[in-house]
Protein backbone atom coordinates (compact mmCIF):
# COMPACT_ATOMS: atom_id res chain seq x y z
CA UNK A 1 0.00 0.00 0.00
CA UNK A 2 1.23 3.63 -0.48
CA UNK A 3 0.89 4.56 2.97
CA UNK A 4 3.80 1.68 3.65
CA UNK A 5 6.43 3.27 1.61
CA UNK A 6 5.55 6.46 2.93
CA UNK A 7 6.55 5.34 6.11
CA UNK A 8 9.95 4.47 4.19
CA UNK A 9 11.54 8.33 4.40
CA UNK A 10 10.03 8.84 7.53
CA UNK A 11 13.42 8.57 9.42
CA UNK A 12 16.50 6.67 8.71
CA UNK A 13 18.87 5.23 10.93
CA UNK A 14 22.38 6.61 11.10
CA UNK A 15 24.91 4.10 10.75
CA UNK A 16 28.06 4.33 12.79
CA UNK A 17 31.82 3.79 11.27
CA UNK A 18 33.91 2.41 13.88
CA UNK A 19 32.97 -0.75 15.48
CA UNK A 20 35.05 -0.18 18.83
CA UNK A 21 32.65 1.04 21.74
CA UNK A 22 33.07 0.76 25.83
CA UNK A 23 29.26 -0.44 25.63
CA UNK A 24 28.35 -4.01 24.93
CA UNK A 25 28.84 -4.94 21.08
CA UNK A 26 25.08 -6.14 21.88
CA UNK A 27 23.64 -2.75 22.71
CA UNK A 28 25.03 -0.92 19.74
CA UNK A 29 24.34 -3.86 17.74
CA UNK A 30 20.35 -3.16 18.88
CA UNK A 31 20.89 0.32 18.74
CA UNK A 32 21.50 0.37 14.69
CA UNK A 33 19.80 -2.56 14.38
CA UNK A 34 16.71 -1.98 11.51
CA UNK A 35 14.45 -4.22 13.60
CA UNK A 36 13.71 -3.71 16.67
CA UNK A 37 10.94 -1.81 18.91
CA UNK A 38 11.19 1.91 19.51
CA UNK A 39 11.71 0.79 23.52
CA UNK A 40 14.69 -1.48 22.81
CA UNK A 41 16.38 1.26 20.58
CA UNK A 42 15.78 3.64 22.72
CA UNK A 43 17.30 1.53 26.38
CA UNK A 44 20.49 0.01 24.06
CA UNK A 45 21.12 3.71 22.43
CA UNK A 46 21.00 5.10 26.00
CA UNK A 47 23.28 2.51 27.26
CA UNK A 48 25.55 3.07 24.53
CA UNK A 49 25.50 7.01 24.97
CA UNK A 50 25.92 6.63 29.20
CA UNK A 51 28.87 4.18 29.20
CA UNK A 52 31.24 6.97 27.84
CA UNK A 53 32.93 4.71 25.54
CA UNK A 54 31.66 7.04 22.28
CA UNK A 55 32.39 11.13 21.43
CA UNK A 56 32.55 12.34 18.12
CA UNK A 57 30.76 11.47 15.40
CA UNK A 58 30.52 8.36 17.16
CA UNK A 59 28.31 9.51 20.05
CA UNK A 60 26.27 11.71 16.92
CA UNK A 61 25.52 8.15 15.62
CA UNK A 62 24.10 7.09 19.11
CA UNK A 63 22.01 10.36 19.70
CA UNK A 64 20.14 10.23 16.09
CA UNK A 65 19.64 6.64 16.45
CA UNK A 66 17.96 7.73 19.58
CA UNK A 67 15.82 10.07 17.96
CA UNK A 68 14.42 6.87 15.37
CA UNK A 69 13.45 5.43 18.49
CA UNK A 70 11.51 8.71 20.07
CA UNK A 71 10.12 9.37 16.15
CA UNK A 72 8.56 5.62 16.39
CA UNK A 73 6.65 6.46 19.56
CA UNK A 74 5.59 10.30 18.01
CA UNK A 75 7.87 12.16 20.84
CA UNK A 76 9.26 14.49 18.54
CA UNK A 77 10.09 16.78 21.98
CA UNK A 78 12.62 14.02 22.31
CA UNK A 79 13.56 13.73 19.23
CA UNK A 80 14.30 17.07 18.62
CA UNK A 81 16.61 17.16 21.49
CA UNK A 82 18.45 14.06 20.45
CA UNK A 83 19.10 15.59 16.78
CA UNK A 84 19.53 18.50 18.07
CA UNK A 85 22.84 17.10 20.20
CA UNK A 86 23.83 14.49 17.20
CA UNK A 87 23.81 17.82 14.70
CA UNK A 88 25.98 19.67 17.14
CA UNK A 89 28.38 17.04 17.62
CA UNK A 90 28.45 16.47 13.69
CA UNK A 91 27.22 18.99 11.48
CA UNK A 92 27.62 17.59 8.47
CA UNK A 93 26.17 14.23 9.28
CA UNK A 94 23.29 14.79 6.33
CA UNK A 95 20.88 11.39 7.73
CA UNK A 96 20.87 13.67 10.96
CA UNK A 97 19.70 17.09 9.57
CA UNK A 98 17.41 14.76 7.47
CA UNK A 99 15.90 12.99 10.24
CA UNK A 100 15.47 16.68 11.81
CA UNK A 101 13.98 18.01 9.22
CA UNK A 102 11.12 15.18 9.53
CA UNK A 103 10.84 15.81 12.52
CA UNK A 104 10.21 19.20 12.10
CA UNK A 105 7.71 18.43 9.58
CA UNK A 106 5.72 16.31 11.82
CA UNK A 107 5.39 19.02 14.33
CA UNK A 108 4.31 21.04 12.10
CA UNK A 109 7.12 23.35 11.40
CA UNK A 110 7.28 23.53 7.58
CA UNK A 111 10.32 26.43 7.73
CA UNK A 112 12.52 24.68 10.31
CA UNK A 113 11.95 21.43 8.07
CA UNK A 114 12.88 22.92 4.55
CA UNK A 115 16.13 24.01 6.10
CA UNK A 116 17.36 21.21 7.82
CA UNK A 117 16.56 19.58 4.41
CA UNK A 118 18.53 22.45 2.74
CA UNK A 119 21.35 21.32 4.67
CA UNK A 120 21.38 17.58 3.78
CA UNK A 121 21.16 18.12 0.35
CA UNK A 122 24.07 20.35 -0.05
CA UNK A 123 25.78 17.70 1.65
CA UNK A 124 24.35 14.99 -0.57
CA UNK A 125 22.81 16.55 -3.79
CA UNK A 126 21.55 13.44 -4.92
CA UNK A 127 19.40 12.18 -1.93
CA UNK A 128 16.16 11.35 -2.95
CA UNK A 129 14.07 11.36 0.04
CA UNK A 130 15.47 14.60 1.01
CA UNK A 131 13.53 16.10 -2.39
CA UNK A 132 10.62 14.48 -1.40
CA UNK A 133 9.78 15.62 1.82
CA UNK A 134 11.13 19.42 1.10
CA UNK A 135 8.25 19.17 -1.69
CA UNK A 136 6.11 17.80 0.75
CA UNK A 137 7.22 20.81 3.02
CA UNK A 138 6.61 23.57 0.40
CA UNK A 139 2.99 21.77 -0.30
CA UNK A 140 2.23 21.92 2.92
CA UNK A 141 2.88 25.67 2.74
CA UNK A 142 1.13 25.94 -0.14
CA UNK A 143 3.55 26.66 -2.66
CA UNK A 144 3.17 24.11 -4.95
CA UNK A 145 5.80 25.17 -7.97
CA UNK A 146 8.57 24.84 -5.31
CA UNK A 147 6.71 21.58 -4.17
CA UNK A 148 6.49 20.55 -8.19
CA UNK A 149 9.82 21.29 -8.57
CA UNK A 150 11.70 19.03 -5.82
CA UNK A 151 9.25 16.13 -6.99
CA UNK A 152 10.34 16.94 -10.29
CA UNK A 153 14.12 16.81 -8.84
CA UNK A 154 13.14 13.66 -7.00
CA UNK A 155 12.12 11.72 -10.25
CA UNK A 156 15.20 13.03 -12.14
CA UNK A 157 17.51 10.54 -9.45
CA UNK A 158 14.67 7.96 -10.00
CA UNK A 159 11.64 8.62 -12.66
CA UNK A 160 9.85 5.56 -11.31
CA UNK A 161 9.59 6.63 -7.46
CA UNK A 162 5.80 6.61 -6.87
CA UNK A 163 5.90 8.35 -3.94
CA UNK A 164 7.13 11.53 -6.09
CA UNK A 165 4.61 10.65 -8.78
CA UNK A 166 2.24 10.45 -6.32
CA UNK A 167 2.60 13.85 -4.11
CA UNK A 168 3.97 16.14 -7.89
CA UNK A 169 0.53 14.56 -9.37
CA UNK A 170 -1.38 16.25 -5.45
CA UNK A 171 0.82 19.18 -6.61
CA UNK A 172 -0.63 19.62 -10.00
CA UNK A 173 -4.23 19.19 -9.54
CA UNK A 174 -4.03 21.74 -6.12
CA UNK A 175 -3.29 23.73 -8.98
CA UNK A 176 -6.13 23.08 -11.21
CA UNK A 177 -3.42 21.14 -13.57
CA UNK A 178 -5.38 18.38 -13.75
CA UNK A 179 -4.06 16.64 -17.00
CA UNK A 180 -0.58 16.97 -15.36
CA UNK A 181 -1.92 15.26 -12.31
CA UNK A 182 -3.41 12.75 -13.98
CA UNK A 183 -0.35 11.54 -16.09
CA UNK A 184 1.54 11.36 -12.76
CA UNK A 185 -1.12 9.61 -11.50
CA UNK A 186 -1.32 7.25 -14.34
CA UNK A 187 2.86 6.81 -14.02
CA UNK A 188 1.96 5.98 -10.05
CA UNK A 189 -0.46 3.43 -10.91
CA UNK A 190 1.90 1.26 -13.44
CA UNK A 191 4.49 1.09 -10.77
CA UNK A 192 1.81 0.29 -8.42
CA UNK A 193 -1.39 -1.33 -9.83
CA UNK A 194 -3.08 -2.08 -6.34
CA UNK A 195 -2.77 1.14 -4.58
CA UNK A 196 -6.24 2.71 -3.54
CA UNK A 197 -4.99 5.82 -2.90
CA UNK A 198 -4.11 6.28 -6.47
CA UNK A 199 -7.45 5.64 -7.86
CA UNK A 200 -9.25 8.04 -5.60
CA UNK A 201 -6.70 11.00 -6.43
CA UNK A 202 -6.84 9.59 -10.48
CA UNK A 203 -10.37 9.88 -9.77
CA UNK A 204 -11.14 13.17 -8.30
CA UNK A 205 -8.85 14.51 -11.09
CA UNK A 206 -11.32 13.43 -13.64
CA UNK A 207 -14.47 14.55 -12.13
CA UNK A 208 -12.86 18.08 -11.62
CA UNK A 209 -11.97 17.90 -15.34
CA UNK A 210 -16.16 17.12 -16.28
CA UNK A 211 -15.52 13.23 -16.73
CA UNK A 212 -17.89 11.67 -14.72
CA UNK A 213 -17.41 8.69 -16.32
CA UNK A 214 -13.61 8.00 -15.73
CA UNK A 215 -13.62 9.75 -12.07
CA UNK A 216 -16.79 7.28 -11.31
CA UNK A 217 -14.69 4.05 -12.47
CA UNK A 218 -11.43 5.21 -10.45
CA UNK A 219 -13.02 5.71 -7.05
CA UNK A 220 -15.05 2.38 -7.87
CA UNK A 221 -12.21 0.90 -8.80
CA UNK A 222 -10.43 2.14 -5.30
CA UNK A 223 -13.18 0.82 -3.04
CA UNK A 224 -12.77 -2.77 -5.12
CA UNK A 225 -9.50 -2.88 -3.80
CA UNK A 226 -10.13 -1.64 -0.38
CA UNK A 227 -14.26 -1.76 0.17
CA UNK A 228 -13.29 0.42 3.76
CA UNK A 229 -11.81 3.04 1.91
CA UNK A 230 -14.00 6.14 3.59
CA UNK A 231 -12.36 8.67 1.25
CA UNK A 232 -13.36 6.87 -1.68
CA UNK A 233 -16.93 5.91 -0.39
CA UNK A 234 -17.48 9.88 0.50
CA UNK A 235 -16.36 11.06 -2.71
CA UNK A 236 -18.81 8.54 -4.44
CA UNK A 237 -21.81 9.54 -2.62
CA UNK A 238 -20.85 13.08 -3.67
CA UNK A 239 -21.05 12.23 -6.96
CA UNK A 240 -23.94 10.65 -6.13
CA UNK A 241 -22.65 7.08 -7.24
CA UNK A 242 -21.99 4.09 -5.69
């Protein structure tokens, strides 16, 4: 589903370079590791940060690691104070002023979030999700040809990324672009034929365009796939289908 890879650039861990630490090999092991519950990342990271054994870039690594953990449970207080330290300690680690600039995002602060991700990509001018989410930023601010043009950045590193597709399609048709929208939308779906979402924003492009037809069969065609899918059910009855 597309809500599943969303989840995908929501934070990222950041991966430490020297493998000697004071701590147990056990709880840095669980304090990288990719699975694992926000708790356990959390207690080993801590560990790993109070035995003393890391400073640096080192101890960065163990404070944004930290943060994944806090972002997984929705503290972004704490996570903002973990980054906050890991960025101090290593200002040009770019997964750290990525991760920030999510968490930004999440609390809402669209500014703090676009230059955090400002920062990352002048470190690393080819990081995708980094595009993404500053679009996302922009659109959430409401300026959707800065939005349009980091999606459009996005799909230049990878033209098939459906999250881009997805969110520069959003972009067009808050526009009133809607045969823009719809080809991304149409690019979406043929990376991703099963994706309700798609349908329903395929869909309401169509009906805004006069085609009750095509919009009709879209949001039908999302509620086949997921019969629970309110959005798709409310934007039926408003077109007074079924």
């Amino acid at each position: 589903m597309l809500a599943r890879s969303l989840l995908l650039l929501s934070a990222l861990l950041i991966l430490g370079g020297a493998p000697a630490r004071a701590a147990s090999s056990t709880d840095a092991e669980r304090c990288e590791a990719e699975q694992i519950t926000p708790e356990d990342r959390i207690v080993a990271c801590t560990l790993v940060i109070h035995s003393g054994g890391d400073h640096g870039k080192d101890l960065a690594v163990d404070y944004g690691n930290r943060a994944v953990g806090w972002m997984a449970k929705k503290d972004y207080d704490h996570a903002q104070a973990d980054l906050d330290e890991a960025i101090r300690l290593d200002p040009d680690n770019a997964l750290a002023l990525y991760n920030r600039g999510n968490n930004s995002r999440y609390k809402g602060n669209f500014d703090g979030a676009i230059a955090d991700y400002n920062r990352a990509l002048a470190l690393k001018p080819k990081y995708l999700p980094a595009y993404v989410n500053r679009g996302f930023s922009w659109a959430a601010k409401s300026e959707w040809d800065r939005a349009i043009d980091d999606y459009s950045q996005a799909l230049n590193l990878d033209g098939h990324d459906i999250i881009a597709l997805y969110r520069r399609g959003q972009a067009y048709a808050a526009k009133g672009d809607y045969d823009r929208a719809i080809a991304d939308f149409d690019a979406a779906i043929r990376v991703n034929e099963t994706a309700e979402q798609l349908y329903l924003s395929r869909g309401e492009a169509w009906l805004a365009k006069g085609d009750r037809e095509r919009g009709i069969a879209d949001l039908r065609k999302a509620v086949s796939i997921n019969p629970e899918f309110k959005e798709a059910l409310a934007a039926l009855k408003r077109a007074g289908a079924s």
